[in-house]
PDB file of N, CA and C in Angstrom:
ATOM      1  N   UNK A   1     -44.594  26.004 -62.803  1.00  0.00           N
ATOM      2  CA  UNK A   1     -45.423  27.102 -63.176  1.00  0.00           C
ATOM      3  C   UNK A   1     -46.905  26.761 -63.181  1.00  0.00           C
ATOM      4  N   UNK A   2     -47.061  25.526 -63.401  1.00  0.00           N
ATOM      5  CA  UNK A   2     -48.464  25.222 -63.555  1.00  0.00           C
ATOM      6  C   UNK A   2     -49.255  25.301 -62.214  1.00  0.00           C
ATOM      7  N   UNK A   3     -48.379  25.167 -60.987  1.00  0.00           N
ATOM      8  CA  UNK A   3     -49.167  25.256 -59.939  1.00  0.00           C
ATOM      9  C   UNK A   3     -49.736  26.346 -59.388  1.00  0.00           C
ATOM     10  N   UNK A   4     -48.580  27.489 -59.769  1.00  0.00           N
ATOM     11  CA  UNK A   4     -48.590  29.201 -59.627  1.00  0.00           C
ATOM     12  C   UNK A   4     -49.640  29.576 -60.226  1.00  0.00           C
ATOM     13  N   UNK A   5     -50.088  28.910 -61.569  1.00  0.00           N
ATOM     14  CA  UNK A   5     -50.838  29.361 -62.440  1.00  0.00           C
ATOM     15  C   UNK A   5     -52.472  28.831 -61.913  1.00  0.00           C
ATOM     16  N   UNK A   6     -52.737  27.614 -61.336  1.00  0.00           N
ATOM     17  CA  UNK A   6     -53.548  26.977 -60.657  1.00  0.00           C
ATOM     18  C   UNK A   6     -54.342  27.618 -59.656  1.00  0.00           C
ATOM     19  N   UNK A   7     -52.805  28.336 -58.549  1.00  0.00           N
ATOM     20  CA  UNK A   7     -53.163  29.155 -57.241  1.00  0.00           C
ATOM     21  C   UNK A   7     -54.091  30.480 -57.796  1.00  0.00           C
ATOM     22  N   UNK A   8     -52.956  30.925 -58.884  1.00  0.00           N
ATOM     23  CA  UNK A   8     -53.432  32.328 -59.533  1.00  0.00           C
ATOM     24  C   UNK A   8     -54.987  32.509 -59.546  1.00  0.00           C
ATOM     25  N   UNK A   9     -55.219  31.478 -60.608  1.00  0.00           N
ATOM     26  CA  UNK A   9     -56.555  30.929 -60.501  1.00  0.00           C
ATOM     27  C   UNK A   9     -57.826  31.226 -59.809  1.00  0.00           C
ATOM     28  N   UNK A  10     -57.454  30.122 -58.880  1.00  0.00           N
ATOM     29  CA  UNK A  10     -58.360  30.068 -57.471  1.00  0.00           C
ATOM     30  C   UNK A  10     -58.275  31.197 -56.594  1.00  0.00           C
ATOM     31  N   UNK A  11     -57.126  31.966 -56.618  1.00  0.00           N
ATOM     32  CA  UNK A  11     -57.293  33.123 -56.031  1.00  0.00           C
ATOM     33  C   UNK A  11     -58.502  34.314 -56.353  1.00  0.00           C
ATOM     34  N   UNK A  12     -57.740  34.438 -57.738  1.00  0.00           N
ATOM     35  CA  UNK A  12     -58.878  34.966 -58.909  1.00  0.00           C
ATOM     36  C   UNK A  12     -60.032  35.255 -58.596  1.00  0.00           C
ATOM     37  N   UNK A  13     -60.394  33.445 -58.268  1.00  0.00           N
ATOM     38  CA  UNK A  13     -61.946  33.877 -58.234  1.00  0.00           C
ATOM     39  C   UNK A  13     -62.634  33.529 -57.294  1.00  0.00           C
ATOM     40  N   UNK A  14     -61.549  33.235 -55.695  1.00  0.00           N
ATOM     41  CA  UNK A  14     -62.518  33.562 -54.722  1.00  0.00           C
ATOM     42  C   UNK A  14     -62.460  34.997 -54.648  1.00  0.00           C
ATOM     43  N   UNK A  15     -61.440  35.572 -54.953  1.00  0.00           N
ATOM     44  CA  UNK A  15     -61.416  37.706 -54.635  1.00  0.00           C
ATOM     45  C   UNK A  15     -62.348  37.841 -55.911  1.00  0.00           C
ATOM     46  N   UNK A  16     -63.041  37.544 -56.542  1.00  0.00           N
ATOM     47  CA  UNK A  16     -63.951  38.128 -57.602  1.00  0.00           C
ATOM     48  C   UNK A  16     -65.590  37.765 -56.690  1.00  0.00           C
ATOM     49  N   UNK A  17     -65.334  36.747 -56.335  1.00  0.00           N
ATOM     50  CA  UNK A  17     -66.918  36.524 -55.039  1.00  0.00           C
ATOM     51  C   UNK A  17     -66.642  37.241 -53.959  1.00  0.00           C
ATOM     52  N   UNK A  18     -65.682  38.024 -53.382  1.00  0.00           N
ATOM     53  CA  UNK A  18     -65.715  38.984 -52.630  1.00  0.00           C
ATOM     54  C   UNK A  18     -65.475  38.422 -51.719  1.00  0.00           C
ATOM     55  N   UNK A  19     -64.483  36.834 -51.286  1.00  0.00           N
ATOM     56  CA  UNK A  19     -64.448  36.553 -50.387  1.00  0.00           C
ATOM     57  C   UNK A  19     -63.042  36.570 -49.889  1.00  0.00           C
ATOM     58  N   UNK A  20     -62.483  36.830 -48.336  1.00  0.00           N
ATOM     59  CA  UNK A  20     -60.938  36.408 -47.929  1.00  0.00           C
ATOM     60  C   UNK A  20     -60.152  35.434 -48.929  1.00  0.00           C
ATOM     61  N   UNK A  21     -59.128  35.428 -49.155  1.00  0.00           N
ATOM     62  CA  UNK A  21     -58.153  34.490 -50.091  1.00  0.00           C
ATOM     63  C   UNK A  21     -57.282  34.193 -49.712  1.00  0.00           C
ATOM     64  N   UNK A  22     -56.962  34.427 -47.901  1.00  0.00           N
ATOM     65  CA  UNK A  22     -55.616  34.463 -47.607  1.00  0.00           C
ATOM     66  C   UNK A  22     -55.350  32.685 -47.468  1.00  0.00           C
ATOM     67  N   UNK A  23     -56.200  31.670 -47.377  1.00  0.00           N
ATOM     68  CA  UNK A  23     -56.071  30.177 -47.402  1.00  0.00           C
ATOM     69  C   UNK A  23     -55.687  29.887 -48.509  1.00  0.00           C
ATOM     70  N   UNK A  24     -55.656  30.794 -49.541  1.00  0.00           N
ATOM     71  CA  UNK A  24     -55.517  29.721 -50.944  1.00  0.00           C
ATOM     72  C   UNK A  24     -53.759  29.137 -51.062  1.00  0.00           C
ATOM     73  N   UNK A  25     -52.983  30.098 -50.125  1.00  0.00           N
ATOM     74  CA  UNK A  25     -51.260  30.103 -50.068  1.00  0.00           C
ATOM     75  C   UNK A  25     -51.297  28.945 -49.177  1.00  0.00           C
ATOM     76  N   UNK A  26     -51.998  28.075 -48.729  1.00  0.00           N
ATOM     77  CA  UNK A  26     -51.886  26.685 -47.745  1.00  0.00           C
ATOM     78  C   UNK A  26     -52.256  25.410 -48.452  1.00  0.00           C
ATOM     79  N   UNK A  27     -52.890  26.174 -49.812  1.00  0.00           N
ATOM     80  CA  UNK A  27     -53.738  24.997 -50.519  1.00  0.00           C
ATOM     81  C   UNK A  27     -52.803  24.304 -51.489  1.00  0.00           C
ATOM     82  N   UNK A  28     -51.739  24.584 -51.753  1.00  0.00           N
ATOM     83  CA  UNK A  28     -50.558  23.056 -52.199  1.00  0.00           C
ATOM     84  C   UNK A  28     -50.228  21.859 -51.515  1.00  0.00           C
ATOM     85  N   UNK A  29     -50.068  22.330 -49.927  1.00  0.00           N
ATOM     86  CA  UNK A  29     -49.862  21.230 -49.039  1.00  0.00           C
ATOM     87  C   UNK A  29     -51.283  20.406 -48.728  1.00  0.00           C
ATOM     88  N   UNK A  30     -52.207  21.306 -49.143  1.00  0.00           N
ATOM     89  CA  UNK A  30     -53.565  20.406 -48.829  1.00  0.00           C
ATOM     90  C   UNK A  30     -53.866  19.522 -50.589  1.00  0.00           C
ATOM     91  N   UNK A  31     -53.562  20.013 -51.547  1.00  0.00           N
ATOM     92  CA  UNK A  31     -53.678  19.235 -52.669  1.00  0.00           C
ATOM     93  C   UNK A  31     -52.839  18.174 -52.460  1.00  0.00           C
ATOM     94  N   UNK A  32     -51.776  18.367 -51.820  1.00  0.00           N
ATOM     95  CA  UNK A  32     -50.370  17.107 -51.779  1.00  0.00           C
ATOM     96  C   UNK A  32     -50.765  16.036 -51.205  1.00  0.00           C
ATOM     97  N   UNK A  33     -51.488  16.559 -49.746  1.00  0.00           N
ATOM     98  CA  UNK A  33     -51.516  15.501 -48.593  1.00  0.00           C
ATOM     99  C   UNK A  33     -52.006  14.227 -48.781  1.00  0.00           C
ATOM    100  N   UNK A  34     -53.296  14.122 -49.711  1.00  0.00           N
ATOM    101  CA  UNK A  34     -53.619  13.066 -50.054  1.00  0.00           C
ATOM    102  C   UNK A  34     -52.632  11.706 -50.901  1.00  0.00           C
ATOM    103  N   UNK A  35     -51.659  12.268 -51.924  1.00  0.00           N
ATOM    104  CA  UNK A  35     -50.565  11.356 -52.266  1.00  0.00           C
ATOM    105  C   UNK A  35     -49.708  11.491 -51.863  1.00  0.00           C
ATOM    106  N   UNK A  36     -48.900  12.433 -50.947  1.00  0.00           N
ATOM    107  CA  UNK A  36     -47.901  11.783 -50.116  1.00  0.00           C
ATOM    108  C   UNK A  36     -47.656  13.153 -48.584  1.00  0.00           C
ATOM    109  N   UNK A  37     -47.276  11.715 -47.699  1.00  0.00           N
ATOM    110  CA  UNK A  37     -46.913  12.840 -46.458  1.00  0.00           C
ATOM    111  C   UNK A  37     -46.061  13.597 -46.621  1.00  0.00           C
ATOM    112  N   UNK A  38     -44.654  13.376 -47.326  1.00  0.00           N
ATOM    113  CA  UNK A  38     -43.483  14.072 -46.886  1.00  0.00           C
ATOM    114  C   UNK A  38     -43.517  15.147 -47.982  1.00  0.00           C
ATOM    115  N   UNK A  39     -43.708  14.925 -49.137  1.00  0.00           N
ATOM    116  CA  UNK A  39     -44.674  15.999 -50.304  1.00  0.00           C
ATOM    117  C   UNK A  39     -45.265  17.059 -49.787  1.00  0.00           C
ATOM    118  N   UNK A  40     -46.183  16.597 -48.699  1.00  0.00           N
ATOM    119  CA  UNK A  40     -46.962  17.719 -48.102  1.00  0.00           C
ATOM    120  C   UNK A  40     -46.370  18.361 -47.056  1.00  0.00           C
ATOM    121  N   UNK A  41     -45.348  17.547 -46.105  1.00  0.00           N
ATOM    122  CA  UNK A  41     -43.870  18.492 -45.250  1.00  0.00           C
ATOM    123  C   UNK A  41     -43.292  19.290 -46.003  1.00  0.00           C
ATOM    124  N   UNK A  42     -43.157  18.914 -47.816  1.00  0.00           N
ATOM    125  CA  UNK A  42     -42.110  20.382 -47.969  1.00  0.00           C
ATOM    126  C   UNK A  42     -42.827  21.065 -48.406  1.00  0.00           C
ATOM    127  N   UNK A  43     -44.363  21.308 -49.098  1.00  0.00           N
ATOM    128  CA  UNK A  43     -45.262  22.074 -48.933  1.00  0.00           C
ATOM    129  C   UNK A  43     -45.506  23.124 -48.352  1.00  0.00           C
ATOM    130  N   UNK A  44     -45.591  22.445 -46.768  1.00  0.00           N
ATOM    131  CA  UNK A  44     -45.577  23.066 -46.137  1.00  0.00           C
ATOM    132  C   UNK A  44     -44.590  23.801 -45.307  1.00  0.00           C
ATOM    133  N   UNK A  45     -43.258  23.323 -45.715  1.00  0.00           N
ATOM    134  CA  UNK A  45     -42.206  24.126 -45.366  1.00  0.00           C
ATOM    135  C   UNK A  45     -42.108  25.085 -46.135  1.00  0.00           C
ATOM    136  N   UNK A  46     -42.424  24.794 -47.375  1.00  0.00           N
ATOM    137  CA  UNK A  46     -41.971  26.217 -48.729  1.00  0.00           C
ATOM    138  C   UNK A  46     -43.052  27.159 -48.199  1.00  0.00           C
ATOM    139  N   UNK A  47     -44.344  26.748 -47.899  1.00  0.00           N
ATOM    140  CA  UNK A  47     -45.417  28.097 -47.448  1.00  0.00           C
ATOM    141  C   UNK A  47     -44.759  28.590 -46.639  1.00  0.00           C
ATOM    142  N   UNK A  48     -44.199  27.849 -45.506  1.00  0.00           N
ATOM    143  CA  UNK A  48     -43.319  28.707 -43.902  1.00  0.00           C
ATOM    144  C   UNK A  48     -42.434  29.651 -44.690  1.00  0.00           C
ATOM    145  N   UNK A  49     -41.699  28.994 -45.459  1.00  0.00           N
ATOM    146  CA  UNK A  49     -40.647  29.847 -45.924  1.00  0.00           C
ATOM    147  C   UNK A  49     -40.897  31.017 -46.719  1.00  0.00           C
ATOM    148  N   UNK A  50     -42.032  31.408 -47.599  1.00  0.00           N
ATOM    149  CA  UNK A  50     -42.175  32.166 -48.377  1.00  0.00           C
ATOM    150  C   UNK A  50     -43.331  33.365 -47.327  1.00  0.00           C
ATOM    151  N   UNK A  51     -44.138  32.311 -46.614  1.00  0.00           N
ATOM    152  CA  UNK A  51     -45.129  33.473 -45.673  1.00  0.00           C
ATOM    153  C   UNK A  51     -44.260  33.894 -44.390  1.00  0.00           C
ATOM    154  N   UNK A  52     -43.755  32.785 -43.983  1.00  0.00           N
ATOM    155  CA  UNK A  52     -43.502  32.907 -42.289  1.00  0.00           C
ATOM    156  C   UNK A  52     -43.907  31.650 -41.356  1.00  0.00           C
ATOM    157  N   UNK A  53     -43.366  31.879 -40.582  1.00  0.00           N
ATOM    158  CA  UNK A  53     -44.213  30.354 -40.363  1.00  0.00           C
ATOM    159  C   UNK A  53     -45.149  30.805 -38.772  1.00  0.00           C
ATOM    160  N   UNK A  54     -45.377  32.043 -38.463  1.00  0.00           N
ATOM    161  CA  UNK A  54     -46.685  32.365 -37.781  1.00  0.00           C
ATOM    162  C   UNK A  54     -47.634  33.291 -38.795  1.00  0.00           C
ATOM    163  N   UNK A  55     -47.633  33.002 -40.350  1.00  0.00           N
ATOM    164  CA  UNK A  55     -48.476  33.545 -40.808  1.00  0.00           C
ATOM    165  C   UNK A  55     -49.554  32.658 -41.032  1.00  0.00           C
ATOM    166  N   UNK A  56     -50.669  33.539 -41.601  1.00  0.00           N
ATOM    167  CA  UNK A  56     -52.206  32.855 -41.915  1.00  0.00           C
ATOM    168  C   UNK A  56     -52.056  31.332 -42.428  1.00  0.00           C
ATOM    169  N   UNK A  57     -51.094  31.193 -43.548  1.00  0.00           N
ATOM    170  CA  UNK A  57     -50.825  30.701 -44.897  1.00  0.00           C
ATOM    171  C   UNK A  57     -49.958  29.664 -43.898  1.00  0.00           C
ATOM    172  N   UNK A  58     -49.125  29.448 -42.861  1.00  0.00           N
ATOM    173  CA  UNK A  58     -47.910  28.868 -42.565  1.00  0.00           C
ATOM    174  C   UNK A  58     -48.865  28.063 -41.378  1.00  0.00           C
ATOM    175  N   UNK A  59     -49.712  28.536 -40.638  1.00  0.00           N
ATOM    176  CA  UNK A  59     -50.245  28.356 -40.007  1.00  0.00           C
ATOM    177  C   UNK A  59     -51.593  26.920 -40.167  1.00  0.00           C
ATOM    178  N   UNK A  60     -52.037  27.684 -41.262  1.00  0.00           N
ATOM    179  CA  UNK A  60     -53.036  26.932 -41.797  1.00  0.00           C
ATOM    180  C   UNK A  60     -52.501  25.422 -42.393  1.00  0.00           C
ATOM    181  N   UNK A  61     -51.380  25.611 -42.965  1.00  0.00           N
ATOM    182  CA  UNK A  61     -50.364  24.664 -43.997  1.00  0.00           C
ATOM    183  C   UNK A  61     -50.362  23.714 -42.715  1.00  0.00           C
ATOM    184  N   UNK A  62     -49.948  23.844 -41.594  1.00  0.00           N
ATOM    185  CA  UNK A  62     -49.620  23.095 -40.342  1.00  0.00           C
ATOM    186  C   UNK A  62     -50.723  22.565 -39.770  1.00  0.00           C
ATOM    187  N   UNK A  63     -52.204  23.006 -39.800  1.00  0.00           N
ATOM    188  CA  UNK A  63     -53.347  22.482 -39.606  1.00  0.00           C
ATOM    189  C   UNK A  63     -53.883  21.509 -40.456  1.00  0.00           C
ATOM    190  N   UNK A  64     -53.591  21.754 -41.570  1.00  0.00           N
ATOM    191  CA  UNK A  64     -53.793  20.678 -42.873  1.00  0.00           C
ATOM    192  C   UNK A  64     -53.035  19.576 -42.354  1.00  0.00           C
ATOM    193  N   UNK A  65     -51.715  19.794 -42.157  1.00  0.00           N
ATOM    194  CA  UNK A  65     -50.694  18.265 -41.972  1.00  0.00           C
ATOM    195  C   UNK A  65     -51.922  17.218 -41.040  1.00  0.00           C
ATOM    196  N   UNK A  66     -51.900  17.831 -40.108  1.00  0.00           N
ATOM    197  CA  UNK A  66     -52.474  16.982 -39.046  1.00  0.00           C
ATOM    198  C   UNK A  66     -54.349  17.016 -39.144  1.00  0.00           C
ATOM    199  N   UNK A  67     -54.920  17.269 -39.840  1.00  0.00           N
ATOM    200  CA  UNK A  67     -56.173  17.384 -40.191  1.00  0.00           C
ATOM    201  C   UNK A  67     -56.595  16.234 -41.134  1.00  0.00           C
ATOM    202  N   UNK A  68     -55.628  16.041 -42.366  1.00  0.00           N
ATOM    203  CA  UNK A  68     -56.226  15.283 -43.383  1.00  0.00           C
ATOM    204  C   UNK A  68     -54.851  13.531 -43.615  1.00  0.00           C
ATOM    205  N   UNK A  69     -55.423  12.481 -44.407  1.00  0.00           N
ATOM    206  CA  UNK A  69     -54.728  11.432 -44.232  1.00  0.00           C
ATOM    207  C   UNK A  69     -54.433  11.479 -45.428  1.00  0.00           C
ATOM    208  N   UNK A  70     -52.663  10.428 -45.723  1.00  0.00           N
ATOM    209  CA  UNK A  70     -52.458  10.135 -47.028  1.00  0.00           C
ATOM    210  C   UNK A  70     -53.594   9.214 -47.805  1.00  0.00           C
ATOM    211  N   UNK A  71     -54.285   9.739 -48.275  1.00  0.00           N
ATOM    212  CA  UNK A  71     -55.629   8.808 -48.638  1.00  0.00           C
ATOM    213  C   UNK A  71     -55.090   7.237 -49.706  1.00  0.00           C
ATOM    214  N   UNK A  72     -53.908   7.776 -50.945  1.00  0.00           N
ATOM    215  CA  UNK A  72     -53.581   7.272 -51.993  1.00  0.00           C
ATOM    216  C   UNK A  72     -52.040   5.972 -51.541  1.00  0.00           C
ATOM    217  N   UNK A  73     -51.482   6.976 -50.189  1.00  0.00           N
ATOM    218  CA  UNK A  73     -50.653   5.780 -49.590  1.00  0.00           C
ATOM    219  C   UNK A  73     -51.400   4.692 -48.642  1.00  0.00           C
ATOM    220  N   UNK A  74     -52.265   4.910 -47.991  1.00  0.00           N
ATOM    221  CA  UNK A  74     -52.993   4.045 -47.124  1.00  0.00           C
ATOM    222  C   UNK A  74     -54.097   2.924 -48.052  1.00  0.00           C
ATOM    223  N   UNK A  75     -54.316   3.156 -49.346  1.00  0.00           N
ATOM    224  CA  UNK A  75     -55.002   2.478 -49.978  1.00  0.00           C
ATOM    225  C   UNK A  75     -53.930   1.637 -51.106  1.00  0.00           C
ATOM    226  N   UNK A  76     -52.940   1.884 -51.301  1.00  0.00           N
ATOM    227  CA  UNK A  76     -51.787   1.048 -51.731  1.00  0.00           C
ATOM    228  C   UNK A  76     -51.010  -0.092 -51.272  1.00  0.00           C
ATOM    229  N   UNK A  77     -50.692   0.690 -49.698  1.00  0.00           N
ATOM    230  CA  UNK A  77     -49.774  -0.401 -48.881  1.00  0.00           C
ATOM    231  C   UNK A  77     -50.968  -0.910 -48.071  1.00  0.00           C
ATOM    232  N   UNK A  78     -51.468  -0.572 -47.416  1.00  0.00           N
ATOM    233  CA  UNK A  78     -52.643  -1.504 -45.830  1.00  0.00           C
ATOM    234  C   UNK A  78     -53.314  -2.249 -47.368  1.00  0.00           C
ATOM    235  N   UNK A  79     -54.338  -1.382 -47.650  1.00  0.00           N
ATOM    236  CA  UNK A  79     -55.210  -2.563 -48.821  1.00  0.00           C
ATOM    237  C   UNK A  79     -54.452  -3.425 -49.577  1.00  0.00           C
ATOM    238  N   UNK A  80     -53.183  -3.094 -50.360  1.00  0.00           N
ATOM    239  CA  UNK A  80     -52.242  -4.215 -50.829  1.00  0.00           C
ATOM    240  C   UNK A  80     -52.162  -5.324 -49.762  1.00  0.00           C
ATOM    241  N   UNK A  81     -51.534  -5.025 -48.594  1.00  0.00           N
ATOM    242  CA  UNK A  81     -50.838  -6.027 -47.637  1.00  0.00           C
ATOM    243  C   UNK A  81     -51.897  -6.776 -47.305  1.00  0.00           C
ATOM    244  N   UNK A  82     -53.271  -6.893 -47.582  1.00  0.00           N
ATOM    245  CA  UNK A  82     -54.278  -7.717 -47.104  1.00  0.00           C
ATOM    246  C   UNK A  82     -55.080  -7.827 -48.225  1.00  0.00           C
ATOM    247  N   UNK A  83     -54.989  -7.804 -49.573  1.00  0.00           N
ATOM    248  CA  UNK A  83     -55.442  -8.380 -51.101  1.00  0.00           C
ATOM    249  C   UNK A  83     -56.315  -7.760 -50.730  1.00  0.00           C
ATOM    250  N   UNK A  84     -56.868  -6.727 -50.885  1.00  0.00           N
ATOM    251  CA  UNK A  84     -58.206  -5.683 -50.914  1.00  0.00           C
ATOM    252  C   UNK A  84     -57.995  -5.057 -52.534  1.00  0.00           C
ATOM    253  N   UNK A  85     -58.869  -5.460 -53.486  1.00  0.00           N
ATOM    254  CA  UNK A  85     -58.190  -5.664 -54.543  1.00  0.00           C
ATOM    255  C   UNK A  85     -59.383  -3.803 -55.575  1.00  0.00           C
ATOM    256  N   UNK A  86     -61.118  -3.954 -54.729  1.00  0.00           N
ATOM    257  CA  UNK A  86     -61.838  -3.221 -55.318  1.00  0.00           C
ATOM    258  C   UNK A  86     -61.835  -1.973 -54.218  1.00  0.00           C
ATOM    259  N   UNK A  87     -60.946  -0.989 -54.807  1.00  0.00           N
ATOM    260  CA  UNK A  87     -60.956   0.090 -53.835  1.00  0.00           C
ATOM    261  C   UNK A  87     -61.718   1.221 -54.094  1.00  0.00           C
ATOM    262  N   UNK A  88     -62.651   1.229 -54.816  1.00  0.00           N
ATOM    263  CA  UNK A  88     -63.835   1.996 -55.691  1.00  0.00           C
ATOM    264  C   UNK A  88     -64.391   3.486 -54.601  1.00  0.00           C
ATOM    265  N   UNK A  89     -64.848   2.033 -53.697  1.00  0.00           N
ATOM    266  CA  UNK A  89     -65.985   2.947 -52.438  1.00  0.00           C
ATOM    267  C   UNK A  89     -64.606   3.886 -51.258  1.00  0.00           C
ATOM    268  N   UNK A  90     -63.903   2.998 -51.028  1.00  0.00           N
ATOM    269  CA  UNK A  90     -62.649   3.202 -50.281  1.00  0.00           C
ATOM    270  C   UNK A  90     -62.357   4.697 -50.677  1.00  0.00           C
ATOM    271  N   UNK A  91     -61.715   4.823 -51.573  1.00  0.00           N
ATOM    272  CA  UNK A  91     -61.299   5.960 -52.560  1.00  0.00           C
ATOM    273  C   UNK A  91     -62.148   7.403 -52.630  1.00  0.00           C
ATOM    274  N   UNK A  92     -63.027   7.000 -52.871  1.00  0.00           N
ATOM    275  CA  UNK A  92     -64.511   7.720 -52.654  1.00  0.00           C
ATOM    276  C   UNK A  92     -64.808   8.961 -51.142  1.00  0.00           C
ATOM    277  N   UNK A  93     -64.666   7.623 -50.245  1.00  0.00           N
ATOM    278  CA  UNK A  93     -65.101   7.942 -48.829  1.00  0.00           C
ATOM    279  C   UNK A  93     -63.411   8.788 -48.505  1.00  0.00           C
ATOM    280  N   UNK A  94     -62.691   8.341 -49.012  1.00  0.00           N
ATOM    281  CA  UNK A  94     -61.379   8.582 -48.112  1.00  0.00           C
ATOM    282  C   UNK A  94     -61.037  10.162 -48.859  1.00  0.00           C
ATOM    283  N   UNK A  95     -61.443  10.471 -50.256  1.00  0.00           N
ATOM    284  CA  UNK A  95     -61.590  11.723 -50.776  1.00  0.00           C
ATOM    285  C   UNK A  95     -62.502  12.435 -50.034  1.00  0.00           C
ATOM    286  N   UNK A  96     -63.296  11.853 -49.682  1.00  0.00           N
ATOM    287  CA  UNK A  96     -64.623  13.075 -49.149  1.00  0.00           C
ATOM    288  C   UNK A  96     -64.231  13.743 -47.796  1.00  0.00           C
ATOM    289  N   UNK A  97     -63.404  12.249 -46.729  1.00  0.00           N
ATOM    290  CA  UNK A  97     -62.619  12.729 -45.659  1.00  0.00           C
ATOM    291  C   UNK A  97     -61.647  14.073 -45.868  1.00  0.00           C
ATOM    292  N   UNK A  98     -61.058  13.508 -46.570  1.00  0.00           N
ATOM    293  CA  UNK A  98     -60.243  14.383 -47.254  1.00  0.00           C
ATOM    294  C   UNK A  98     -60.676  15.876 -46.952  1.00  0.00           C
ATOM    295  N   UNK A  99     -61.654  16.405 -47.897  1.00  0.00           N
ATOM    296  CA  UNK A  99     -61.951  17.460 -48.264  1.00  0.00           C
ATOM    297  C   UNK A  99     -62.597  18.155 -47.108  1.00  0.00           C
ATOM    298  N   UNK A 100     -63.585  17.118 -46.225  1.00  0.00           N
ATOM    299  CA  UNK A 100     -63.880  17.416 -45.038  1.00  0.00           C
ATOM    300  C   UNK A 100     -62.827  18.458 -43.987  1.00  0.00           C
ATOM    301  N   UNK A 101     -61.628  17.308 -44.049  1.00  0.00           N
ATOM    302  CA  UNK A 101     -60.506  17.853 -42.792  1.00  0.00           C
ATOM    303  C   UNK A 101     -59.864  19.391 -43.302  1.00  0.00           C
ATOM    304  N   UNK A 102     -60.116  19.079 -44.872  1.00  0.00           N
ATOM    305  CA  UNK A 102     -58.826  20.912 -45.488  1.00  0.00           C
ATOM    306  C   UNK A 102     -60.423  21.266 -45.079  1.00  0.00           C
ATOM    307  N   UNK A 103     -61.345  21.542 -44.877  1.00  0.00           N
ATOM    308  CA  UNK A 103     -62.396  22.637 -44.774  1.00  0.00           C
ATOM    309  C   UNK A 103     -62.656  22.815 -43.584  1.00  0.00           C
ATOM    310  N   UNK A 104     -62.294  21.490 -42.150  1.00  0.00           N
ATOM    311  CA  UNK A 104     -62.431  22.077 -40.806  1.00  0.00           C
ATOM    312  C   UNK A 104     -61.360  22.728 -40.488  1.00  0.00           C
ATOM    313  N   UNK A 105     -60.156  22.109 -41.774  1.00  0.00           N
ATOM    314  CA  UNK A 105     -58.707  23.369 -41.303  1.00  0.00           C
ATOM    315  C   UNK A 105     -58.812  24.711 -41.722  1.00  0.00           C
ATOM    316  N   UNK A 106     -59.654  24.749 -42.668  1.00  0.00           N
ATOM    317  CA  UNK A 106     -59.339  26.605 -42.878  1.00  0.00           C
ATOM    318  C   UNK A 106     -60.767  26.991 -42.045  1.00  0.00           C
ATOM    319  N   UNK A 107     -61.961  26.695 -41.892  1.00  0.00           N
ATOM    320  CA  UNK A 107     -62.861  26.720 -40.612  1.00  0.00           C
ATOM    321  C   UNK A 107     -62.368  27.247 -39.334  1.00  0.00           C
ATOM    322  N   UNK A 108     -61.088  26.144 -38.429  1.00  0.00           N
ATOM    323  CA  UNK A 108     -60.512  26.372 -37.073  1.00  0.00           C
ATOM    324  C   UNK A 108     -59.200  27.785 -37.866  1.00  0.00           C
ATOM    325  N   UNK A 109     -58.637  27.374 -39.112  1.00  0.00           N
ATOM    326  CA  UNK A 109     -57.834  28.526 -38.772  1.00  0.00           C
ATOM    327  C   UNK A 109     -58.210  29.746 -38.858  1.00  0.00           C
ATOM    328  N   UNK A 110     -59.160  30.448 -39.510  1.00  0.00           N
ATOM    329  CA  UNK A 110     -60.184  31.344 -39.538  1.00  0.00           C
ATOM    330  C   UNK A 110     -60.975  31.791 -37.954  1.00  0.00           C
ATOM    331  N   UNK A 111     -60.881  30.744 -37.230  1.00  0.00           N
ATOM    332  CA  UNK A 111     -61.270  30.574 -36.001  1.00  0.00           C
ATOM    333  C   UNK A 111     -60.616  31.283 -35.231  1.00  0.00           C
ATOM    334  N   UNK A 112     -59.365  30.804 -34.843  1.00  0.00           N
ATOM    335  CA  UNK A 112     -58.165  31.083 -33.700  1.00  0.00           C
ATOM    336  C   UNK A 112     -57.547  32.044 -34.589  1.00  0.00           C
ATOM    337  N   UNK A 113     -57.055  32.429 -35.914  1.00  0.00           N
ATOM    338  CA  UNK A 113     -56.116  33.103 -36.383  1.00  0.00           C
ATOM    339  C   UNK A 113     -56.571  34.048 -37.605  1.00  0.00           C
ATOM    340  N   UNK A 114     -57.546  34.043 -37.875  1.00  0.00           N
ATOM    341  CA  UNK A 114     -58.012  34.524 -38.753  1.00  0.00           C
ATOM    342  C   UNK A 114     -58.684  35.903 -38.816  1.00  0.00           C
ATOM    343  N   UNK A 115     -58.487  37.152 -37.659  1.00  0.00           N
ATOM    344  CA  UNK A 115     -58.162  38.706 -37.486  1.00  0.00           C
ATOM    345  C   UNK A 115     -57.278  39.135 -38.241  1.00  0.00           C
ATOM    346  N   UNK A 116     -57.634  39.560 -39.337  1.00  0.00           N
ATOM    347  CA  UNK A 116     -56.762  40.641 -39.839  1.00  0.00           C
ATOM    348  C   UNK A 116     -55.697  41.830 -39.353  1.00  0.00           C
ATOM    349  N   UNK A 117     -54.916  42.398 -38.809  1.00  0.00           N
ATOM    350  CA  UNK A 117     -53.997  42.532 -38.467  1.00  0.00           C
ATOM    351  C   UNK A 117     -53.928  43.856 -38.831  1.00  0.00           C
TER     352      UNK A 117
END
């Protein structure tokens, strides 16, 4: 419930700035992606399943997969396996990537798919 309540949220109050909201139904698999890939596969399967999977929301969910990196697995196992011990800056940069790729994904999906209907 807490996540429903989260979405609710953010929905809230991008439709109170008067802006489109139809990305916010993609934005679980983009909160996930960073701690785990397969987390963010059923993510993004539950969006397919609940939107469709040629909708805005199903669409976008699928641009995220391949847009952004497990930031929190790649700084566990690679930096573990080679004693990289201060992951401060790492963490940092690999969040900012992060946020970068979910914003060129709803950017391109807004792009190619984003006509209202």
């Amino acid at each position: 419930g807490a996540l429903d309540l989260l979405m609710s949220g953010i929905r809230g109050a991008v439709l109170g700035f008067g802006f489109d909201a139809r990305w916010v139904d993609a934005l679980p698999t983009a909160l996930m992606k960073p701690f785990s890939g397969s987390g963010a596969r059923a993510m993004m399967i539950d969006t397919m399943q609940a939107h469709g999977a040629d909708s805005f929301a199903g669409r976008l969910a699928s641009i995220v997969q391949g847009s952004t990196e497990t930031t929190f697995y790649v700084l566990a196992v690679y930096f573990g396996a080679v004693g990289i011990q201060r992951v401060r800056h790492a963490v940092a940069c690999g969040l900012i990537a992060d946020v970068a790729g979910i914003l060129a994904a709803i950017g391109m999906a807004y792009l190619f798919f984003g006509a209202v209907a």
